[in-house]
C-alpha atoms as a PDB file:
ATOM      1  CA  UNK A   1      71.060 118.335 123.982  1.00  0.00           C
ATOM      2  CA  UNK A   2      73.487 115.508 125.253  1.00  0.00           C
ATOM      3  CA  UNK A   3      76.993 115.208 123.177  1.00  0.00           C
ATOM      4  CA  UNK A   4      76.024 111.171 122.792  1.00  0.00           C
ATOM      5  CA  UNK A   5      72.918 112.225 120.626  1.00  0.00           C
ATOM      6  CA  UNK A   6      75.312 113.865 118.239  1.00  0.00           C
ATOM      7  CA  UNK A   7      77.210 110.983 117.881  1.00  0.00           C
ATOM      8  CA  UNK A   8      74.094 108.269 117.695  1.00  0.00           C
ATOM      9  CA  UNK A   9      74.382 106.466 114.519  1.00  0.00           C
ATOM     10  CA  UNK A  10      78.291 107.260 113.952  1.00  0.00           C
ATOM     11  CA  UNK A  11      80.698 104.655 113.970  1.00  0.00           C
ATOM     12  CA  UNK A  12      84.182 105.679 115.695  1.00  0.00           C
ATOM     13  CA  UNK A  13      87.170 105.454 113.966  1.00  0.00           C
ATOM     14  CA  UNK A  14      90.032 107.294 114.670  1.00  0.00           C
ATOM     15  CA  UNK A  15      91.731 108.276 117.918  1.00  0.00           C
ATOM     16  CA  UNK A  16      94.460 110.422 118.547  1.00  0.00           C
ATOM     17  CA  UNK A  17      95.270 110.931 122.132  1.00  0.00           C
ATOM     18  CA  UNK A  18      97.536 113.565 124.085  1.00  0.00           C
ATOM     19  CA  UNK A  19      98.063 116.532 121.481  1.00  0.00           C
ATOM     20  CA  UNK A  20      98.168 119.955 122.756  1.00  0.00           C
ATOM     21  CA  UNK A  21      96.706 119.108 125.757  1.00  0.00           C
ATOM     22  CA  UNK A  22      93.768 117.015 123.887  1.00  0.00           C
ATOM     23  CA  UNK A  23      91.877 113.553 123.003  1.00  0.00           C
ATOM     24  CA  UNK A  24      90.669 113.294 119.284  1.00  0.00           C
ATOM     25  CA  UNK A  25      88.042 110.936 118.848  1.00  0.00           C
ATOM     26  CA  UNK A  26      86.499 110.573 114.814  1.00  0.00           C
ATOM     27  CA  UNK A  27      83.089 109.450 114.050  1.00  0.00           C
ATOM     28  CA  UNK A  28      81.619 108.580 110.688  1.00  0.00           C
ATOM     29  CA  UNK A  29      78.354 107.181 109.331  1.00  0.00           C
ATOM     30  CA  UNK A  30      77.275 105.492 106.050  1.00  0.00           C
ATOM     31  CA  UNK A  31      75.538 108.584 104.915  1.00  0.00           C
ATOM     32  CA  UNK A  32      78.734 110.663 105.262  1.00  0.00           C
ATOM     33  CA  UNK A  33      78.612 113.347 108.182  1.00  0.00           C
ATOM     34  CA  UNK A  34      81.347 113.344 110.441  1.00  0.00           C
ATOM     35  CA  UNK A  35      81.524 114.461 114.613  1.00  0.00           C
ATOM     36  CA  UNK A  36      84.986 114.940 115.810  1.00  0.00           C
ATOM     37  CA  UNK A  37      84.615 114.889 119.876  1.00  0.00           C
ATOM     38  CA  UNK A  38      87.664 116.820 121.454  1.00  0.00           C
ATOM     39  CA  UNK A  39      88.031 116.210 124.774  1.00  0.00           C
ATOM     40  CA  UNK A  40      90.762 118.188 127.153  1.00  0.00           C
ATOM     41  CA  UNK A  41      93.367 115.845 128.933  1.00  0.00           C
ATOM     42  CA  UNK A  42      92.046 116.242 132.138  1.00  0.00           C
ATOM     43  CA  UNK A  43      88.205 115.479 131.523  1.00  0.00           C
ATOM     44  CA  UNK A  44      86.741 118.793 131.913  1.00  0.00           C
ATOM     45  CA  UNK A  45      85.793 119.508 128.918  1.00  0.00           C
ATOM     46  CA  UNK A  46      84.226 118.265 125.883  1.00  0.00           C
ATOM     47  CA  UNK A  47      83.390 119.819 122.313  1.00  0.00           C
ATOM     48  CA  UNK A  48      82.408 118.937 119.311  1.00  0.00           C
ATOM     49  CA  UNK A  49      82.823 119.829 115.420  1.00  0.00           C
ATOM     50  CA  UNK A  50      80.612 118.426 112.868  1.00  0.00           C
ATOM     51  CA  UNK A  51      80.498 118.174 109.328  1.00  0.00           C
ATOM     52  CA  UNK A  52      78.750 116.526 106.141  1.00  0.00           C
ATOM     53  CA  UNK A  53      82.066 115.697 103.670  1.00  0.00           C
ATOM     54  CA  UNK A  54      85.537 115.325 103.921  1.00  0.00           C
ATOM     55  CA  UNK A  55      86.188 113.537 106.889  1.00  0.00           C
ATOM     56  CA  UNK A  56      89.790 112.717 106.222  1.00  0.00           C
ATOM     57  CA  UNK A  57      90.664 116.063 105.603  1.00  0.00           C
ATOM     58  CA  UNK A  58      88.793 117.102 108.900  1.00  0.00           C
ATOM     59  CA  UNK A  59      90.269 114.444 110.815  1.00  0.00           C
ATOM     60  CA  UNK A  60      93.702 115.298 109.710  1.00  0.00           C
ATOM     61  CA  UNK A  61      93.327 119.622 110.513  1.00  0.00           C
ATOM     62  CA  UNK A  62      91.346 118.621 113.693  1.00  0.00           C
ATOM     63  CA  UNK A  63      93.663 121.286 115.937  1.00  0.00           C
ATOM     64  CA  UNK A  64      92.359 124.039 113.927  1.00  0.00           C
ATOM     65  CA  UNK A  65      88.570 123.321 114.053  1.00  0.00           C
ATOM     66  CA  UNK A  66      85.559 125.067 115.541  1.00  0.00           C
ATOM     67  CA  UNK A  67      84.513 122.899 118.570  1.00  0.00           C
ATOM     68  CA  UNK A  68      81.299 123.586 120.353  1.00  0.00           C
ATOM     69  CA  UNK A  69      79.298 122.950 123.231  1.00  0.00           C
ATOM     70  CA  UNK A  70      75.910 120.695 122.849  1.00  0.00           C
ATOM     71  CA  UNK A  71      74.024 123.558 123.085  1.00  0.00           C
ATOM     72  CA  UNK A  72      76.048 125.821 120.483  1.00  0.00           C
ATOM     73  CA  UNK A  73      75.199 122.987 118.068  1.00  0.00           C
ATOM     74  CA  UNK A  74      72.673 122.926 115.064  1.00  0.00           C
ATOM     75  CA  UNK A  75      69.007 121.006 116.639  1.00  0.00           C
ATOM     76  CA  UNK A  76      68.835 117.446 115.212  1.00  0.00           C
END
C-alpha cells in the first residue's frame, strides 16, 4: 500500500527539516491518530510511524521512533 494512503485524511502540521540526516513531516486528524513521515535527506527513502494518542509527545521523540515501510504497516 502507497505511503499517501496512510496519510489520507491527516492534516500536516509540523516540519522539521535536516536532523541527523532527516526530514520530519507530522500529520494529525480530528479523530486523533498521528503519521510521522521521515524522509532521508537525499530522497531515497521514506518511512513511516503511526500512532492513535499523544502526538506532541511523538512529534517531539520522533529520532527515536519505529519507522516502517508501507508494506511493514498495519492494513487500513
Amino acid at each position: 500500500m502507497l505511503l499517501e494512503n496512510y496519510l489520507s485524511g491527516h492534516d500536516c502540521m509540523d516540519v522539521r527539516e535536516n536532523e541527523g540526516g532527516y526530514n520530519y513531516f507530522g500529520f494529525t486528524c480530528s479523530e486523533g491518530t498521528w503519521r510521522i513521515l521521515r524522509e532521508k535527506l537525499d530522497g531515497t527513502e521514506y518511512r513511516l510511524a503511526i500512532g492513535n494518542k499523544e502526538y506532541t509527545s511523538a512529534f517531539t521523540n520522533r529520532a527515536t521512533l519505529t519507522y516502517k515501510l508501507s508494506n511493514e504497516l498495519p492494513r487500513l
